[in-house]
N, C-alpha and C. Protein backbone atom coordinates (compact mmCIF):
# COMPACT_ATOMS: atom_id res chain seq x y z
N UNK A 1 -3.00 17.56 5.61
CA UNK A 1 -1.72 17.24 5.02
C UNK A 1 -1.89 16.99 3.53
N UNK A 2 -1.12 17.58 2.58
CA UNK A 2 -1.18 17.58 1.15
C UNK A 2 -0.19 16.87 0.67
N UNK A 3 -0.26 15.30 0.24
CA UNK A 3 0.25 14.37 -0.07
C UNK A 3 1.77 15.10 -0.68
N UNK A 4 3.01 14.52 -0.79
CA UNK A 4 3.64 14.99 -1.42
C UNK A 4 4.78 13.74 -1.63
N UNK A 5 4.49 12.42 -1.85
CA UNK A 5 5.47 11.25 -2.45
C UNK A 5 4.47 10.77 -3.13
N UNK A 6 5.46 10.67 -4.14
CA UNK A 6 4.96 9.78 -5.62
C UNK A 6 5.03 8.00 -5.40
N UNK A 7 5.05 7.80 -6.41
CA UNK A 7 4.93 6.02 -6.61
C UNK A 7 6.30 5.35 -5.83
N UNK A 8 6.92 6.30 -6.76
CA UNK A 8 8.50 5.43 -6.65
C UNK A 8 9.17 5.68 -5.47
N UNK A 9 9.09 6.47 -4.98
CA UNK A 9 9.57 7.10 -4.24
C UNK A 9 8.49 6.73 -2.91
N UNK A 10 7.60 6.10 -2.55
CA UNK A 10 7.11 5.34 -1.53
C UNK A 10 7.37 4.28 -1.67
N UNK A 11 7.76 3.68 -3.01
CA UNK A 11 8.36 1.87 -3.27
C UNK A 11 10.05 1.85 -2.58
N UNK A 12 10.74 3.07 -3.11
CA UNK A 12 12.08 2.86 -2.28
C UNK A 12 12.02 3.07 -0.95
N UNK A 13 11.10 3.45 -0.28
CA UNK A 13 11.17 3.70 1.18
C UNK A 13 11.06 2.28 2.10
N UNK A 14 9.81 1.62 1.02
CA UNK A 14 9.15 0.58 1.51
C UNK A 14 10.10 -0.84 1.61
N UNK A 15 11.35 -0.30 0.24
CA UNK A 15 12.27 -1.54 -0.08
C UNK A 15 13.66 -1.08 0.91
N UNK A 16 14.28 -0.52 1.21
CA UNK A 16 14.76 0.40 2.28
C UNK A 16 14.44 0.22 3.41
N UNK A 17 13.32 -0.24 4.15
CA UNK A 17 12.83 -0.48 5.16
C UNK A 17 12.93 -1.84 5.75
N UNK A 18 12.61 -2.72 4.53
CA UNK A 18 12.78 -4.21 4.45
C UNK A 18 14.40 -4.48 4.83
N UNK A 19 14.94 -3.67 3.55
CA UNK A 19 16.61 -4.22 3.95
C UNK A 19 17.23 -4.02 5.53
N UNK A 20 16.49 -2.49 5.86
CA UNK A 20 17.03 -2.47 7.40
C UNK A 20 16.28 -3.37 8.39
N UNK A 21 14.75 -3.89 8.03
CA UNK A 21 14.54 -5.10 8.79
C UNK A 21 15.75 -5.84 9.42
N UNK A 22 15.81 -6.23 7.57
CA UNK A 22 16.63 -7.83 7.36
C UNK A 22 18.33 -7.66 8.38
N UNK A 23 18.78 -6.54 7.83
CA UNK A 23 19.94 -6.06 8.19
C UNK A 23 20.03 -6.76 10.16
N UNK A 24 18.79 -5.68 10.57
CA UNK A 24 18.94 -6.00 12.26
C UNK A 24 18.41 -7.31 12.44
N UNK A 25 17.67 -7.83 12.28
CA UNK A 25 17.00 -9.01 12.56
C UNK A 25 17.79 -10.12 11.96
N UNK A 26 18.42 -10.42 11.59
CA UNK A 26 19.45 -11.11 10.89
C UNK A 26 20.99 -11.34 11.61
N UNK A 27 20.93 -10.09 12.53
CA UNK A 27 21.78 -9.82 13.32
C UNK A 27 23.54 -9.35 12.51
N UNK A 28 23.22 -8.80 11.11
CA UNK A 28 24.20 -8.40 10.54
C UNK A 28 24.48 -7.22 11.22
N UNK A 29 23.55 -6.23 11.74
CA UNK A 29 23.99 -4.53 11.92
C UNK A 29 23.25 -4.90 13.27
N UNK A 30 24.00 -4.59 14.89
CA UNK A 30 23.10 -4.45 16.40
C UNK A 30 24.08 -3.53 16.64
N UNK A 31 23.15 -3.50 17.67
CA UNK A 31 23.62 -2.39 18.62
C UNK A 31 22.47 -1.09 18.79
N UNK A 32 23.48 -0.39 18.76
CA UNK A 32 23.14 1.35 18.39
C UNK A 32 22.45 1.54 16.65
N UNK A 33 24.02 0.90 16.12
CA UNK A 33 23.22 1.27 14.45
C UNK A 33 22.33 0.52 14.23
N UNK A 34 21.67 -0.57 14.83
CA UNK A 34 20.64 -1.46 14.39
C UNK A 34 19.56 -0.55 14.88
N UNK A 35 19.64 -0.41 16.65
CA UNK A 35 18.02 -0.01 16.61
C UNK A 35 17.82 1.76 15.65
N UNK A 36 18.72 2.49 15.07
CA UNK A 36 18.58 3.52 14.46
C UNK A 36 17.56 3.17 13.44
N UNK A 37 18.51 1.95 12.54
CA UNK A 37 18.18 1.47 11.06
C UNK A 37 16.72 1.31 11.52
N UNK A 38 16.47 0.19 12.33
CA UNK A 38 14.72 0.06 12.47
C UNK A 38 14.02 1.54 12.87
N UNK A 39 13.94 2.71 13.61
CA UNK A 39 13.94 3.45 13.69
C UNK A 39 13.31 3.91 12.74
N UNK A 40 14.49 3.91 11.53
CA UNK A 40 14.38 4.93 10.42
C UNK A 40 13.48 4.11 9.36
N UNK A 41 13.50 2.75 9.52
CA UNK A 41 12.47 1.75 8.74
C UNK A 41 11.06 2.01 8.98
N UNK A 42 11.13 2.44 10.18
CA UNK A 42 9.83 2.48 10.81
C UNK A 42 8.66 3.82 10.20
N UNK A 43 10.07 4.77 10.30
CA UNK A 43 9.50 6.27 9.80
C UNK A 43 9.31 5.68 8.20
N UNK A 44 9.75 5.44 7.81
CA UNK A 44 10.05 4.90 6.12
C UNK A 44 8.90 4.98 5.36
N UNK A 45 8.65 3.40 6.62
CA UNK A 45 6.89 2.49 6.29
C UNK A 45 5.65 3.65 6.60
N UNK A 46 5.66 4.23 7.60
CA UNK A 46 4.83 5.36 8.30
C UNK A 46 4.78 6.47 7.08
N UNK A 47 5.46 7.02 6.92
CA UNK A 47 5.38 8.44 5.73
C UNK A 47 4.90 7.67 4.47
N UNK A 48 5.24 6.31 3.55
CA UNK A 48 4.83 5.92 2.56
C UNK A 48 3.71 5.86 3.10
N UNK A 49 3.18 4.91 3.98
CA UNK A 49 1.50 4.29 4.12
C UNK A 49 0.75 5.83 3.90
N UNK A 50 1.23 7.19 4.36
CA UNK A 50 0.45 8.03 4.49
C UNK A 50 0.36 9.17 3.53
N UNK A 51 1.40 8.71 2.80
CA UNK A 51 2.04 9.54 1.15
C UNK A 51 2.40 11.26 1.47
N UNK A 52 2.96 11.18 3.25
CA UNK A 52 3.56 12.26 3.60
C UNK A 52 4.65 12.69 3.96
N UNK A 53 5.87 13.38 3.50
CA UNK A 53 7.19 13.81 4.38
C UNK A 53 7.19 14.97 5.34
N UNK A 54 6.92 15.19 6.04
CA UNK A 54 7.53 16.26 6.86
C UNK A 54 8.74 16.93 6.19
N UNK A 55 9.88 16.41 5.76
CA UNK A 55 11.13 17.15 5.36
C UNK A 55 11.10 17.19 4.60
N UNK A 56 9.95 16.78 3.18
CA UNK A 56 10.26 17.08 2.04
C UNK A 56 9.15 18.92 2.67
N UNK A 57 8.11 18.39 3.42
CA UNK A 57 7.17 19.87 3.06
C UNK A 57 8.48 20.78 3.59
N UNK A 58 9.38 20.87 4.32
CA UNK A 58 10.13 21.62 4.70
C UNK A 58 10.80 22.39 3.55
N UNK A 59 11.58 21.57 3.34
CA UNK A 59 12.31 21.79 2.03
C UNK A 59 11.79 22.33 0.74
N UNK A 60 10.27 22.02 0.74
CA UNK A 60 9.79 21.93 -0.33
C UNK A 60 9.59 21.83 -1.64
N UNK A 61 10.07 20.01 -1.19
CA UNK A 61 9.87 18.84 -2.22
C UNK A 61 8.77 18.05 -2.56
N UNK A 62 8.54 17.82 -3.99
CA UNK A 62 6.74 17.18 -3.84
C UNK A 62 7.27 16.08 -4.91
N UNK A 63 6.97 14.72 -4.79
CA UNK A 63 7.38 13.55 -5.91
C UNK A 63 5.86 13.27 -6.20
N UNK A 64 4.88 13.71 -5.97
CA UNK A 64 3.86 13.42 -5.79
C UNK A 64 3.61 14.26 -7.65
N UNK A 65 3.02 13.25 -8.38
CA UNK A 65 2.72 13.76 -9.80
C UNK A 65 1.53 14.74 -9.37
N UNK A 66 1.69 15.82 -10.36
CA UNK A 66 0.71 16.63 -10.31
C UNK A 66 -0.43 16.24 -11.45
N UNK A 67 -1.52 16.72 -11.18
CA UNK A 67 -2.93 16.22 -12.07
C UNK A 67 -3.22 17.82 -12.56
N UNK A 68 -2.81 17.53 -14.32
CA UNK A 68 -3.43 18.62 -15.25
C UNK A 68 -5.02 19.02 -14.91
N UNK A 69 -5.44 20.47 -14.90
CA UNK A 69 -6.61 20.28 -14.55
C UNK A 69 -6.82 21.50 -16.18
């Protein structure tokens, strides 16, 4: 797998993830849309820790800075 998220763009996933924590666990958003939000928190945390998208390689999107060689 060929990294393809940058800095920032694993920091908003990571801050995004937190809020949908807070959101369900807080008991502001249950149900259905809660367990989604964690769900999608989950994938969030998972693709940053590993600096990989699946839908960006789809699409083919890379936030990932490139290194002048």
């Amino acid at each position: 797998m060929k990294k393809n998220l940058g800095g920032a763009d694993r920091s908003i996933r990571i801050l995004l993830a937190a809020v949908f924590a807070y959101l369900y666990f807080s008991g502001i958003i249950t149900g259905t849309w809660g367990l989604v939000l964690v769900i999608l928190g989950g994938v969030f945390v998972l693709t940053s820790l590993i600096s990989f998208c699946p839908l960006y390689a789809v699409f083919g999107v890379n936030t990932c800075p490139t290194k002048e060689v």
